[in-house]
C-alpha atoms as a PDB file:
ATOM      1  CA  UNK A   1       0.000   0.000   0.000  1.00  0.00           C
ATOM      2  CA  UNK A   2       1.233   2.768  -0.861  1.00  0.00           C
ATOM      3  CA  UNK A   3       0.339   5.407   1.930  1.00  0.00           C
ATOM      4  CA  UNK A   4       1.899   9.260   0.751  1.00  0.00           C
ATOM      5  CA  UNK A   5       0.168   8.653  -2.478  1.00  0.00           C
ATOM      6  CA  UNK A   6      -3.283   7.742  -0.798  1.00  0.00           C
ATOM      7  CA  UNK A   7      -3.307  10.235   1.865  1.00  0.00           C
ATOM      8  CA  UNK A   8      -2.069  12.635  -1.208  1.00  0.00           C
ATOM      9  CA  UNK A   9      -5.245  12.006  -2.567  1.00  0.00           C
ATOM     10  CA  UNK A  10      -7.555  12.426   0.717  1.00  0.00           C
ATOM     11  CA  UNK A  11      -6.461  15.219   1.255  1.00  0.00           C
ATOM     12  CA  UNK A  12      -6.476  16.593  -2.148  1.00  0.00           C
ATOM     13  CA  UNK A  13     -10.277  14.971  -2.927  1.00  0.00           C
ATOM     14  CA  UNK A  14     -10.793  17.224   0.551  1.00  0.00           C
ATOM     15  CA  UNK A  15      -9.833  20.202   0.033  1.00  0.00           C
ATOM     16  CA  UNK A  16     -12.123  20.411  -2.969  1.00  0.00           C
ATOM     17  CA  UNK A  17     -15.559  18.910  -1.764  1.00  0.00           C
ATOM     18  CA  UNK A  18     -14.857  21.396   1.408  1.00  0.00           C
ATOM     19  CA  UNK A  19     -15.942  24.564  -0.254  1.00  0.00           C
ATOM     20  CA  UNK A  20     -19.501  25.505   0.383  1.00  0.00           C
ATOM     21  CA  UNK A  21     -21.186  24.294  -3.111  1.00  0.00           C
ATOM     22  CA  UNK A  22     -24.666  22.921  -4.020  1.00  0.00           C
ATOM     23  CA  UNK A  23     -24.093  19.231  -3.193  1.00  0.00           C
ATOM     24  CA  UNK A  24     -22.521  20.480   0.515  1.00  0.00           C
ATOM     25  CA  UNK A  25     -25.765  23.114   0.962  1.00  0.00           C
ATOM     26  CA  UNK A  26     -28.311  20.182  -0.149  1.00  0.00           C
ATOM     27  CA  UNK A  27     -26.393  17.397   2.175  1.00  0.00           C
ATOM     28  CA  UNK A  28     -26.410  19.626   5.100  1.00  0.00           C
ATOM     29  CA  UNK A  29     -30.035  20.948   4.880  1.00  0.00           C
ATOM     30  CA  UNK A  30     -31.098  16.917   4.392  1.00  0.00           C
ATOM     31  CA  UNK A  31     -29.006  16.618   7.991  1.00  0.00           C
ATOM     32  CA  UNK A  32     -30.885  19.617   9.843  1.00  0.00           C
ATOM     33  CA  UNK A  33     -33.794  18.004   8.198  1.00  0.00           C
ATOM     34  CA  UNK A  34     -33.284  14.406   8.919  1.00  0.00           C
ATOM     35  CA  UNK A  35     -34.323  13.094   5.725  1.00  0.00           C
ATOM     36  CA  UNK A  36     -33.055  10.320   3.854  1.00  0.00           C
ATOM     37  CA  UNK A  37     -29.445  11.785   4.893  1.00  0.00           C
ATOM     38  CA  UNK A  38     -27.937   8.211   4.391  1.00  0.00           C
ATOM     39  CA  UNK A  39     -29.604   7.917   0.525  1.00  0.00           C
ATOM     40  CA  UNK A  40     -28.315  11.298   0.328  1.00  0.00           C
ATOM     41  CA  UNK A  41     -24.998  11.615   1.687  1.00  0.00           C
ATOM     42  CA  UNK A  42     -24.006   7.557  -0.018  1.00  0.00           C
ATOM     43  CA  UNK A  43     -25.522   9.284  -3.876  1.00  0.00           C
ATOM     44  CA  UNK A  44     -23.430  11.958  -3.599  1.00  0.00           C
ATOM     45  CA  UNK A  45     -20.302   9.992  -2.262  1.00  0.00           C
ATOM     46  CA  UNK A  46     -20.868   7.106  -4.961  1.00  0.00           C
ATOM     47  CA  UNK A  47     -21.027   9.931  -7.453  1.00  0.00           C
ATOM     48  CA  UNK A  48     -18.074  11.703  -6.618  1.00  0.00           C
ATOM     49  CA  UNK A  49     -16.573   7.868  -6.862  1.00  0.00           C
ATOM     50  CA  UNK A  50     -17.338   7.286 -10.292  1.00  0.00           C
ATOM     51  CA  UNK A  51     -15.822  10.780 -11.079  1.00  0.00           C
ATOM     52  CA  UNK A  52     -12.735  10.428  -9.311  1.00  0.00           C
ATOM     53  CA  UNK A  53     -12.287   7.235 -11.077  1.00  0.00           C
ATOM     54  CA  UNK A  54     -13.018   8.919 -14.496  1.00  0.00           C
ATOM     55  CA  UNK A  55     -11.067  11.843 -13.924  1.00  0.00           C
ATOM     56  CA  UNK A  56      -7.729   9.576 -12.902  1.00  0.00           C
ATOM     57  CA  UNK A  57      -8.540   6.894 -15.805  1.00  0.00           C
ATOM     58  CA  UNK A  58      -9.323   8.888 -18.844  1.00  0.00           C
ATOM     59  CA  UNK A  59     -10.354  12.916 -18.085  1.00  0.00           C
ATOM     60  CA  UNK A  60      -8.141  14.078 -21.340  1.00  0.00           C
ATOM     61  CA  UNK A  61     -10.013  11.273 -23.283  1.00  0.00           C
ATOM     62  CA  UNK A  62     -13.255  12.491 -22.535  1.00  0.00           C
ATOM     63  CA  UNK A  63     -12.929  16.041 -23.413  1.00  0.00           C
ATOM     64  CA  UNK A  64     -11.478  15.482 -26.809  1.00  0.00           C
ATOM     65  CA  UNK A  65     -14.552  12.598 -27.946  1.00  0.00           C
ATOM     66  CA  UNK A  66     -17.222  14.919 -26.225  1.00  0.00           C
ATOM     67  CA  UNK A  67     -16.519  19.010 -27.168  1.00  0.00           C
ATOM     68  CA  UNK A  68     -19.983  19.629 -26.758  1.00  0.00           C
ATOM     69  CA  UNK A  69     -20.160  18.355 -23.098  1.00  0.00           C
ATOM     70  CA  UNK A  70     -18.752  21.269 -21.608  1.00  0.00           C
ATOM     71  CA  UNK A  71     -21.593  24.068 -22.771  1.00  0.00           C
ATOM     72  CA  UNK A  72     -24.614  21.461 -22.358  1.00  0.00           C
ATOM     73  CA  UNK A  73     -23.430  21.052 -18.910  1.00  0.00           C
ATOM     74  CA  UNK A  74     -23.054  24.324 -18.532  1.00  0.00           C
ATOM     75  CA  UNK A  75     -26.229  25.751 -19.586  1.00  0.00           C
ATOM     76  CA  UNK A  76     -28.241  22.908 -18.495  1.00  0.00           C
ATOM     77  CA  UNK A  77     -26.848  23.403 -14.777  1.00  0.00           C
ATOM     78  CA  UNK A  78     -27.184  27.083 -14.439  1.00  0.00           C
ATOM     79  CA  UNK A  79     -30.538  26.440 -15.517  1.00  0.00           C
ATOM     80  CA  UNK A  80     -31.275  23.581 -13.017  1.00  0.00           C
ATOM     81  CA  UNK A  81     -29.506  25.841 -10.075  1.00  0.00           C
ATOM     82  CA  UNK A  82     -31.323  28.697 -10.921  1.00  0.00           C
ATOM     83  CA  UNK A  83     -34.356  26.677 -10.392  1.00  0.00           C
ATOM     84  CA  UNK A  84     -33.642  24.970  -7.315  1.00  0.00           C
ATOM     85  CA  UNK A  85     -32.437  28.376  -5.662  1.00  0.00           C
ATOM     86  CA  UNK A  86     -35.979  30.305  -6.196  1.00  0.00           C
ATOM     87  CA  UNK A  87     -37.374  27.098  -4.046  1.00  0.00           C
ATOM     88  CA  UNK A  88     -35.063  27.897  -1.737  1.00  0.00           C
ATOM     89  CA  UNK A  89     -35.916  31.744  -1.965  1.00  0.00           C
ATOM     90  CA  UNK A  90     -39.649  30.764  -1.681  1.00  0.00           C
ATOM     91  CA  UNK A  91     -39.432  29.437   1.544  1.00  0.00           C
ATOM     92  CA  UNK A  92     -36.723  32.361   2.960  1.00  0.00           C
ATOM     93  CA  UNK A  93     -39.666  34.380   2.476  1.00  0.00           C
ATOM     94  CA  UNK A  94     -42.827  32.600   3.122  1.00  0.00           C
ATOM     95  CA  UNK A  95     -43.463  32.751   6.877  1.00  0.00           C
ATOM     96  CA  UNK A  96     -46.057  30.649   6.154  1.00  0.00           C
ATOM     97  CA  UNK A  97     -43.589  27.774   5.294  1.00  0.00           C
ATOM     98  CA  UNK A  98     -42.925  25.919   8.746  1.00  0.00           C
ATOM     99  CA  UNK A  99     -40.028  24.050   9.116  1.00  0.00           C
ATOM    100  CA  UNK A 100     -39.123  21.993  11.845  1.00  0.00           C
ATOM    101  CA  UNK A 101     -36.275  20.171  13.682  1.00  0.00           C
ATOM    102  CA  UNK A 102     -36.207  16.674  12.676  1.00  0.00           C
ATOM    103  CA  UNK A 103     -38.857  15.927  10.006  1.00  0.00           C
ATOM    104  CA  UNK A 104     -40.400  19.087   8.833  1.00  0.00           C
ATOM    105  CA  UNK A 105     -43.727  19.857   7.990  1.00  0.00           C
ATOM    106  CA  UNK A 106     -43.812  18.839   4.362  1.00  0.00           C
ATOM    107  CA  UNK A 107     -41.417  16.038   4.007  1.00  0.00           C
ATOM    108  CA  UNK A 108     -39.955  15.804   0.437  1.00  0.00           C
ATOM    109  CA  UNK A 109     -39.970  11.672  -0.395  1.00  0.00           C
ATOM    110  CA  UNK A 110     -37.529   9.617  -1.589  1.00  0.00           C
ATOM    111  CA  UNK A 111     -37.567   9.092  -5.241  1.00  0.00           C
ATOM    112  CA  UNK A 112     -37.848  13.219  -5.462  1.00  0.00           C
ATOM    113  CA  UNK A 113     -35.485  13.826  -2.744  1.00  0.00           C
ATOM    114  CA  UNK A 114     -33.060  11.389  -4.826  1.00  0.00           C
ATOM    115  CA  UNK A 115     -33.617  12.762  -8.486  1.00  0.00           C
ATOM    116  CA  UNK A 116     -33.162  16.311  -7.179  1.00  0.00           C
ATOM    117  CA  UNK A 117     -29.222  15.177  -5.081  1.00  0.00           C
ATOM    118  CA  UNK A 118     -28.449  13.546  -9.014  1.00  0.00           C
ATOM    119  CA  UNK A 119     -29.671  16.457 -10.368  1.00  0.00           C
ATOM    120  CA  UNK A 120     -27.381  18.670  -8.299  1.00  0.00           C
ATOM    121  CA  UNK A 121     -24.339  16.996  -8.812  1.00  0.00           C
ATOM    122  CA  UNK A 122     -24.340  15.647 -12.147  1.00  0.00           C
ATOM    123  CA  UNK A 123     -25.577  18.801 -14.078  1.00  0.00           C
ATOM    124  CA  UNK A 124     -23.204  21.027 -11.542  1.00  0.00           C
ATOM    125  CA  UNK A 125     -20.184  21.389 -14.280  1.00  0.00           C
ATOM    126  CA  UNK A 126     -17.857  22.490 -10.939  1.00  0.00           C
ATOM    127  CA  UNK A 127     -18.472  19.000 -10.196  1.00  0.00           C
ATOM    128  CA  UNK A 128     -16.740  17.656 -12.973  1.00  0.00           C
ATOM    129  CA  UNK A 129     -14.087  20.588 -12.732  1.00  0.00           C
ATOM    130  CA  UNK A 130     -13.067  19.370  -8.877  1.00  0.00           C
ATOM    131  CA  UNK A 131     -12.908  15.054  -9.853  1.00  0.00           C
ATOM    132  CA  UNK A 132     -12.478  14.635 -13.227  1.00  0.00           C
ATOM    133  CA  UNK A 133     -10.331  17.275 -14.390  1.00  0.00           C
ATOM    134  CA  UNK A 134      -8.439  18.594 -11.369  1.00  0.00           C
ATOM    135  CA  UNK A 135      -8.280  15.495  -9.310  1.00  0.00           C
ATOM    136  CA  UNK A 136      -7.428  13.669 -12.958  1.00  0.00           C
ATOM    137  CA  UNK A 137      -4.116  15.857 -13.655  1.00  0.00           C
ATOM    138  CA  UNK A 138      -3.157  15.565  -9.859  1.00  0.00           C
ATOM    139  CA  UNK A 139      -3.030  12.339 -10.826  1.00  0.00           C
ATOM    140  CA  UNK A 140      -0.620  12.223 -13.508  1.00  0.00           C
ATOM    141  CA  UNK A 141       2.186  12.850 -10.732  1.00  0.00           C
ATOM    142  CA  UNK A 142       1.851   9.919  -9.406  1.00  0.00           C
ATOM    143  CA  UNK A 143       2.640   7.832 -12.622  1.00  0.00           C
ATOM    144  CA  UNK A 144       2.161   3.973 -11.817  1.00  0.00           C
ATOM    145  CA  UNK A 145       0.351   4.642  -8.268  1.00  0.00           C
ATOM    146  CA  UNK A 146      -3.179   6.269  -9.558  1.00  0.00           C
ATOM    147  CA  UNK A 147      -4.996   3.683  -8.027  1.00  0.00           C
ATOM    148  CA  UNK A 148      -4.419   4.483  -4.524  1.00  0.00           C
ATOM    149  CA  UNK A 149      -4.677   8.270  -5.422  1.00  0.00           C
ATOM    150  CA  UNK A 150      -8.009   7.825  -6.600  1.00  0.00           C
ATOM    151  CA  UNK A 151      -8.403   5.354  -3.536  1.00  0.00           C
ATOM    152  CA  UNK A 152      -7.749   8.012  -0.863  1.00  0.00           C
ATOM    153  CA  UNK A 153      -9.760  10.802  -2.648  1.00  0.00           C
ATOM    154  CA  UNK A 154     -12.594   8.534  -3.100  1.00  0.00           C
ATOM    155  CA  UNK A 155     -12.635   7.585   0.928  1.00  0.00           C
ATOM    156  CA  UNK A 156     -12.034  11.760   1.166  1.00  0.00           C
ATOM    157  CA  UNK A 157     -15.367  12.129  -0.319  1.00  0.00           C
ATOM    158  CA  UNK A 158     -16.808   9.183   1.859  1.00  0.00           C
ATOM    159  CA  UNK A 159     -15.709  10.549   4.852  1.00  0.00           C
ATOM    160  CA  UNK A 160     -17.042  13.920   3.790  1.00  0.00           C
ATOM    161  CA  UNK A 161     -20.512  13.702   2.756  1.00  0.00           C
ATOM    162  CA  UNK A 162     -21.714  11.460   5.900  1.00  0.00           C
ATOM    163  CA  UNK A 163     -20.073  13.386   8.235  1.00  0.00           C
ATOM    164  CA  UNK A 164     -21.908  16.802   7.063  1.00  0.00           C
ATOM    165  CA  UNK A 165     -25.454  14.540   6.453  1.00  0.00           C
ATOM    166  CA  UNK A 166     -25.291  12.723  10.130  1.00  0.00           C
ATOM    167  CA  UNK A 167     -23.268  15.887  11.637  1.00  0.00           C
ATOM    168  CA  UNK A 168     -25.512  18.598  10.629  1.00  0.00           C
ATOM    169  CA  UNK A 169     -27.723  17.117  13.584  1.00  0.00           C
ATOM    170  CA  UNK A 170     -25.578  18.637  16.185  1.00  0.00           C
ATOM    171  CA  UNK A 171     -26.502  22.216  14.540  1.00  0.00           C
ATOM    172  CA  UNK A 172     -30.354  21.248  15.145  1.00  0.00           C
ATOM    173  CA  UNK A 173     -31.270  22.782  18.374  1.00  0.00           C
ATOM    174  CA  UNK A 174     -30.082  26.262  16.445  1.00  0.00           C
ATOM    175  CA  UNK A 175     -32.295  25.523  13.543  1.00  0.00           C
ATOM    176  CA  UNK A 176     -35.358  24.630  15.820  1.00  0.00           C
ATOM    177  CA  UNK A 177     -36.304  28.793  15.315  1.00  0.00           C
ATOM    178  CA  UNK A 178     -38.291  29.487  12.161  1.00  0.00           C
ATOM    179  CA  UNK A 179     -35.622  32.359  11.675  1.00  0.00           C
ATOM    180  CA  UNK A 180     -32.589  30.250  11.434  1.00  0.00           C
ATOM    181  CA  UNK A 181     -34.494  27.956   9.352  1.00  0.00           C
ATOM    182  CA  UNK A 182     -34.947  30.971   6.463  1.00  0.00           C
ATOM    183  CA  UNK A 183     -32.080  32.380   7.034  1.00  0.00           C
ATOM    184  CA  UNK A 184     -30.326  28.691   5.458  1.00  0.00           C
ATOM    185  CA  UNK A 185     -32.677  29.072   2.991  1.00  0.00           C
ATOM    186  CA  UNK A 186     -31.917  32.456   1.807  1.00  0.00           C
ATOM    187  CA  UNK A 187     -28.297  31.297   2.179  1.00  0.00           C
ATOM    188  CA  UNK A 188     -28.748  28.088   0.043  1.00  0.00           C
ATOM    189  CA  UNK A 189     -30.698  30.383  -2.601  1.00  0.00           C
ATOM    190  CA  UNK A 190     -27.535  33.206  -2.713  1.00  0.00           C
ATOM    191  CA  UNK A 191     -25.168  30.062  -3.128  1.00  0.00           C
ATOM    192  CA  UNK A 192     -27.014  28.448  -6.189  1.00  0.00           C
ATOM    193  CA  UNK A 193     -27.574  31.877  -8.141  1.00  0.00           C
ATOM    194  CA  UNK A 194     -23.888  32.430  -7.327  1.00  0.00           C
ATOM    195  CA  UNK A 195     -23.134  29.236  -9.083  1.00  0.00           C
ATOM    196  CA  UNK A 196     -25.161  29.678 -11.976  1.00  0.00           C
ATOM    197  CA  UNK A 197     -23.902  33.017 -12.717  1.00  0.00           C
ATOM    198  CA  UNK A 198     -20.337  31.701 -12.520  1.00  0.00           C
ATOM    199  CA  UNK A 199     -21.686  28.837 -15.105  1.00  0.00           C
ATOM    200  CA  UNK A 200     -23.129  31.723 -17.543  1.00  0.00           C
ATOM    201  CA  UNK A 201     -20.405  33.809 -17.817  1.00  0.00           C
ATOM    202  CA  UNK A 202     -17.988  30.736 -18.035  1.00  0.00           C
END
């Protein structure tokens, strides 16, 4: 086993997936909710795994076959994110839309809570940006040994995703007031505009 290669690429896979982004926002509100954070946090960590393993395999490959892959994802994202973050807006603003610690009010179920975590990574072009092509040139340093660089970013991600899904329940007791509750909305809406803008002006 080779160990500076695979912490190499722990800590590399972490230092990417930290930044607040729209897979992070939508894991941690499915914590503070407590819903389906274990679908949730293992689609976005499986995801990231076929990425990773992408990226370190074959990332140049892909981008000369598919030139039209980078605007479709583009477009189609900002579109998606600008979506999702007027949901989010909606329910900054609505008083009206009670949300509680632990379930909330309106729970969202699984097959829609599911299609809109796929949705959020795989039409998120930073996605691709952060696995396949960054984490894929990292890669090349390591000539002979991209297996366990791939290996350690992959349990990076792991490690990652359930520990903002199952941690986010320590933060509950703040998010019990309405208030706090809008206020991650409004936040969640700010960071998906933010985003898309950064998608439409390339």
């Amino acid at each position: 086993m080779n160990l500076p290669v695979f912490f190499a690429g722990m800590s590399m896979g972490l230092s990417l997936i930290v930044a607040i982004g729209a897979q992070n926002a939508f894991v941690l509100r499915q914590g503070l909710r407590n819903e389906h954070v274990f679908v949730v946090s293992l689609t976005c960590a499986l995801s990231d795994a076929v990425l990773i393993t992408l990226g370190v395999t074959s990332f140049g490959k892909v981008a000369s076959w598919l030139p039209w892959l980078d605007p479709v994802m583009r477009y189609g994202g900002a579109v998606f994110l600008v979506w999702y973050g007027v949901g989010s807006a909606r329910s900054a603003l609505h008083s009206g839309t009670a949300l509680s610690v632990g379930a909330s009010t309106r729970p969202s179920g699984l097959a829609a809570t599911l299609l809109a975590c796929l949705a959020i990574t795989w039409l998120n072009p930073h996605v691709y940006l952060d696995t396949v092509v960054l984490l894929g040139t990292v890669s090349t340093q390591f000539a002979g040994a991209e297996a366990w660089f791939a290996s350690g970013a992959i349990l990076g991600s792991f490690l990652f995703f359930f520990a903002l899904g199952y941690g986010a329940i320590w933060l509950r007791p703040l998010f019990a007031k309405p208030e706090a509750w809008r206020l991650l909305e409004a936040v969640i809406a700010l960071v998906m505009w933010a985003i898309a803008l950064k998608l439409l002006l390339g």
